[in-house]
N, C-alpha and C. Protein backbone atom coordinates (compact mmCIF):
# COMPACT_ATOMS: atom_id res chain seq x y z
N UNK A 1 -21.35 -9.36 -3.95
CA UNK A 1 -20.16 -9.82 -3.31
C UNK A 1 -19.72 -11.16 -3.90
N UNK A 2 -20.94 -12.01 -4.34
CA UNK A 2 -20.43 -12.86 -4.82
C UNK A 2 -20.33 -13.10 -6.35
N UNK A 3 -19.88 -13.96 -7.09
CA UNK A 3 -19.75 -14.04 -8.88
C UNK A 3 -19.44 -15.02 -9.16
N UNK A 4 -20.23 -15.72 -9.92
CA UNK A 4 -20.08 -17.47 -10.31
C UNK A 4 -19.54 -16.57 -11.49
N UNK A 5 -18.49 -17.88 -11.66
CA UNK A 5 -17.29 -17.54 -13.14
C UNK A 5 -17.29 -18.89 -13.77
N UNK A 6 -17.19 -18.91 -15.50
CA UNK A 6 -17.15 -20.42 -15.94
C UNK A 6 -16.74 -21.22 -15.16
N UNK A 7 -16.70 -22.31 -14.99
CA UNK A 7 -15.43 -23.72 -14.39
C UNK A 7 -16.49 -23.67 -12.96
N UNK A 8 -17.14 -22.77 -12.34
CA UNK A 8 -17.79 -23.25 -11.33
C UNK A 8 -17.09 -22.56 -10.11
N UNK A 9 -16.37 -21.54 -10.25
CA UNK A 9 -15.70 -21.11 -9.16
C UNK A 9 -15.92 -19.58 -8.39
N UNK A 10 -16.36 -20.00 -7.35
CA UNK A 10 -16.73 -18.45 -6.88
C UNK A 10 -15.69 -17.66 -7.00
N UNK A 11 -16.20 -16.05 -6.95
CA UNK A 11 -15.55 -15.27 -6.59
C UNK A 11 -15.92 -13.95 -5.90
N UNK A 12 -15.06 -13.31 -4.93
CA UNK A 12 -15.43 -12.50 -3.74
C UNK A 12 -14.41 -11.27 -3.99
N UNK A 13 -15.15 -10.14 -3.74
CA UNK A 13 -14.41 -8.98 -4.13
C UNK A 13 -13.77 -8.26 -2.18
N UNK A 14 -12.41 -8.37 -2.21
CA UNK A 14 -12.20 -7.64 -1.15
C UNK A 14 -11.55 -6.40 -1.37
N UNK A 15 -11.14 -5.64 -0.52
CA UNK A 15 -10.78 -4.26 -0.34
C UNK A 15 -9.47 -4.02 0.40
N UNK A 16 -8.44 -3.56 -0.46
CA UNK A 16 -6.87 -4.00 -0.60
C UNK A 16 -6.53 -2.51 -0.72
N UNK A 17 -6.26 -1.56 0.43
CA UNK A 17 -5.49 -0.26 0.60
C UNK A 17 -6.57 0.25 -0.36
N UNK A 18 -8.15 0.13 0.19
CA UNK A 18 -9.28 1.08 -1.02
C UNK A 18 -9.48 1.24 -2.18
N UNK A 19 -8.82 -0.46 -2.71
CA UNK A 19 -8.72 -0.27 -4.28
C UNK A 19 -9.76 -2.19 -4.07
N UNK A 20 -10.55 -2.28 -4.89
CA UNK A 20 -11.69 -3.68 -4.92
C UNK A 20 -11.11 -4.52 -5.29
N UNK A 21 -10.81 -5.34 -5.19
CA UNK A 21 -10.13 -6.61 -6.08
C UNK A 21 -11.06 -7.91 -6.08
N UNK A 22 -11.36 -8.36 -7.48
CA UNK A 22 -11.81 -9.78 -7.45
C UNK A 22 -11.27 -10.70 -6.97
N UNK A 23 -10.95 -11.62 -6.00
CA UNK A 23 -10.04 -12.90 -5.82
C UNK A 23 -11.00 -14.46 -5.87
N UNK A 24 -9.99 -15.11 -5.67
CA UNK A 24 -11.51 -16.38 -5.51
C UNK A 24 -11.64 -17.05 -3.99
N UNK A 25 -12.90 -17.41 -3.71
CA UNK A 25 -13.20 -17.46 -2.67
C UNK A 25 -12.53 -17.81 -1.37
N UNK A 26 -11.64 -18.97 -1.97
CA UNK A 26 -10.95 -19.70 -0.67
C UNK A 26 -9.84 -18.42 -0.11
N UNK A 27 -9.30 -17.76 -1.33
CA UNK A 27 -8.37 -16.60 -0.83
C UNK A 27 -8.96 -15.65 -0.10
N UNK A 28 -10.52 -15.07 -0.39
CA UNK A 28 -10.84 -13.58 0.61
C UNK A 28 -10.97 -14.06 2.01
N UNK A 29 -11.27 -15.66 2.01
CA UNK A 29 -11.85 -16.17 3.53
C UNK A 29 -10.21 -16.67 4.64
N UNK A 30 -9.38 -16.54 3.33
CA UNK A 30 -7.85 -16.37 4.41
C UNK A 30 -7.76 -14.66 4.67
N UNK A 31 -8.04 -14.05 3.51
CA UNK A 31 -7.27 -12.65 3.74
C UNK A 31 -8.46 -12.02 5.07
N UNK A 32 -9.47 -12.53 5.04
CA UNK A 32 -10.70 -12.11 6.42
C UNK A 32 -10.06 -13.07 7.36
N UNK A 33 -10.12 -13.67 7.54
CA UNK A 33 -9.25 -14.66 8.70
C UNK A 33 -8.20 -13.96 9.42
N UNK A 34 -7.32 -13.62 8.49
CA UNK A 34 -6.02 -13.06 8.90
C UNK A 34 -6.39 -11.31 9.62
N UNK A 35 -7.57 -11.06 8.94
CA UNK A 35 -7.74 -9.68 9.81
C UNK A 35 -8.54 -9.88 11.02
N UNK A 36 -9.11 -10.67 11.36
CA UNK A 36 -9.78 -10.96 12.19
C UNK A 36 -8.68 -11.58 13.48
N UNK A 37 -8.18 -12.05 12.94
CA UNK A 37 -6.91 -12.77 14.52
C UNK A 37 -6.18 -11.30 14.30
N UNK A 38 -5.63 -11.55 13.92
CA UNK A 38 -5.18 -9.54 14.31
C UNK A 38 -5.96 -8.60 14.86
N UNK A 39 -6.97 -8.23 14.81
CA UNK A 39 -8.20 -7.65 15.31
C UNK A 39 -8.35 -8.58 17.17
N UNK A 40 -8.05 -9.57 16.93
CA UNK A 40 -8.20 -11.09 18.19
C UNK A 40 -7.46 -10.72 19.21
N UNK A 41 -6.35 -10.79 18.62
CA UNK A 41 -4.66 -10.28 19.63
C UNK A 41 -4.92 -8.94 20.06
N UNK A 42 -4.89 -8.44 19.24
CA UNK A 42 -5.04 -6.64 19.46
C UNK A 42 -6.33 -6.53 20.88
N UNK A 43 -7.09 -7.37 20.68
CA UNK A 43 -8.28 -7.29 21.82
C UNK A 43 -7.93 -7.72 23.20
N UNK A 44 -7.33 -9.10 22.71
CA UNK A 44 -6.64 -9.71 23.85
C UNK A 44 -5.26 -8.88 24.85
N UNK A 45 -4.60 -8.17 24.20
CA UNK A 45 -3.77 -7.37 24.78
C UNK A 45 -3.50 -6.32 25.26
N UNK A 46 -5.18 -5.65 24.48
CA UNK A 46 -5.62 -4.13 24.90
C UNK A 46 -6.28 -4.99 26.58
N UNK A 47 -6.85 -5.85 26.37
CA UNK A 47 -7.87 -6.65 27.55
C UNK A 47 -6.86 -6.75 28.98
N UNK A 48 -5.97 -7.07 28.59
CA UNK A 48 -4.84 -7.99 29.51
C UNK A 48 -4.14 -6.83 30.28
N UNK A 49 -3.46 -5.64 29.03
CA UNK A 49 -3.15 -4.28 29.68
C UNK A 49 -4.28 -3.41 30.71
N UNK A 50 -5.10 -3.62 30.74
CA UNK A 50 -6.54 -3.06 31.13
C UNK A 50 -6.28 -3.53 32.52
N UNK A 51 -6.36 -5.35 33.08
CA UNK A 51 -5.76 -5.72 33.69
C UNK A 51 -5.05 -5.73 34.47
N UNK A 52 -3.79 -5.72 33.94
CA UNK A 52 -2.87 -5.39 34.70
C UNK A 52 -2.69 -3.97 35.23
N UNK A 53 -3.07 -3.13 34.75
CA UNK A 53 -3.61 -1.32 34.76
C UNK A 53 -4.02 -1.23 36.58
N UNK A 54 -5.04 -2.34 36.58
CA UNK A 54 -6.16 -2.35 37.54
C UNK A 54 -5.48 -3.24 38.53
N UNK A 55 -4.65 -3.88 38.14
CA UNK A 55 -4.18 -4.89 39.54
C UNK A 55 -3.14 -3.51 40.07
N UNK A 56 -2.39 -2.86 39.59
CA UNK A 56 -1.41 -2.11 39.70
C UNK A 56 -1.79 -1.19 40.45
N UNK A 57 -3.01 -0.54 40.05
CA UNK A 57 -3.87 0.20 40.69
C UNK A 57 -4.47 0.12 42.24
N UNK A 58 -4.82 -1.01 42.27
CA UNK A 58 -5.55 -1.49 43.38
C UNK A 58 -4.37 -1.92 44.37
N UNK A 59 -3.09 -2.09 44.10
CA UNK A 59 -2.24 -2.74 45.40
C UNK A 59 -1.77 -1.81 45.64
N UNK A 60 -1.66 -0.43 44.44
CA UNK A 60 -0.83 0.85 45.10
C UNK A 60 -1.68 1.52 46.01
N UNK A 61 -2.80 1.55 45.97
CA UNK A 61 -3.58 2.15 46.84
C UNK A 61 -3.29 2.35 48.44
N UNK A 62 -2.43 1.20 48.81
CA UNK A 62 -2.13 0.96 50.06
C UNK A 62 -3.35 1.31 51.08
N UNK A 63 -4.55 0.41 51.25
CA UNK A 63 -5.75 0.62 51.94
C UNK A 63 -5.79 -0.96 52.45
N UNK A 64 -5.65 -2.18 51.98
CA UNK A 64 -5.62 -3.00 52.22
C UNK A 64 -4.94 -4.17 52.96
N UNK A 65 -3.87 -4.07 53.04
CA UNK A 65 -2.71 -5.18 53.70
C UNK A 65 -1.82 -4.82 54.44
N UNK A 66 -1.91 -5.06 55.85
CA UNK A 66 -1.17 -4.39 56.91
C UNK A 66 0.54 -5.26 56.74
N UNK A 67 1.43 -4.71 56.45
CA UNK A 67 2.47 -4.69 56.20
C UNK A 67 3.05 -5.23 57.23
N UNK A 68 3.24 -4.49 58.62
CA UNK A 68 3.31 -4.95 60.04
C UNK A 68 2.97 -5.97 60.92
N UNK A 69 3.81 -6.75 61.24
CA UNK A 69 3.16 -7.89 62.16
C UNK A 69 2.91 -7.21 62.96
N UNK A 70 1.82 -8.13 63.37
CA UNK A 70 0.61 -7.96 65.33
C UNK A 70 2.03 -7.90 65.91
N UNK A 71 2.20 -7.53 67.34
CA UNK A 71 3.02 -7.45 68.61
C UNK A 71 2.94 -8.98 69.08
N UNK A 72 1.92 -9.13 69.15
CA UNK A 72 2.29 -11.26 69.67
C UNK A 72 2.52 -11.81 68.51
N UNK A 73 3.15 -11.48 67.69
CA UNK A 73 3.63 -12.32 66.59
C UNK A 73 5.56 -11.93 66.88
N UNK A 74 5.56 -10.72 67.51
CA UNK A 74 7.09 -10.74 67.52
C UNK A 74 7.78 -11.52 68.22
């Protein structure tokens, strides 16, 4: 994965639509970065929908919260 090249500069092979590409280091650790917060969000919003799924769920149920005031409240 890794390849010391004259001048002292790493290099890291990533995987670009299944074709290998050499790049140098500081670039594969943006192009992994960038899939990883995408991968982040995508979690966070599958998480959040899940959520809200379950709050939606649970108030339609109508088992919980008497709608109606008591008679000594009228």
């Amino acid at each position: 994965m890794y390849r010391l090249q004259l001048g002292g500069i790493m290099k890291q092979t990533i995987s670009v639509e299944g074709e290998e590409k050499v790049v140098r280091e500081d670039t594969a650790k943006a192009f992994r970065g960038v899939h990883w917060a995408l991968i982040s969000v995508g979690a966070f919003v599958l998480i959040m929908l899940a959520l809200l799924l379950a709050g939606v769920i649970s108030t339609d149920s109508g088992g919980g919260v008497d709608r109606n005031p008591p008679q000594n409240e009228r």
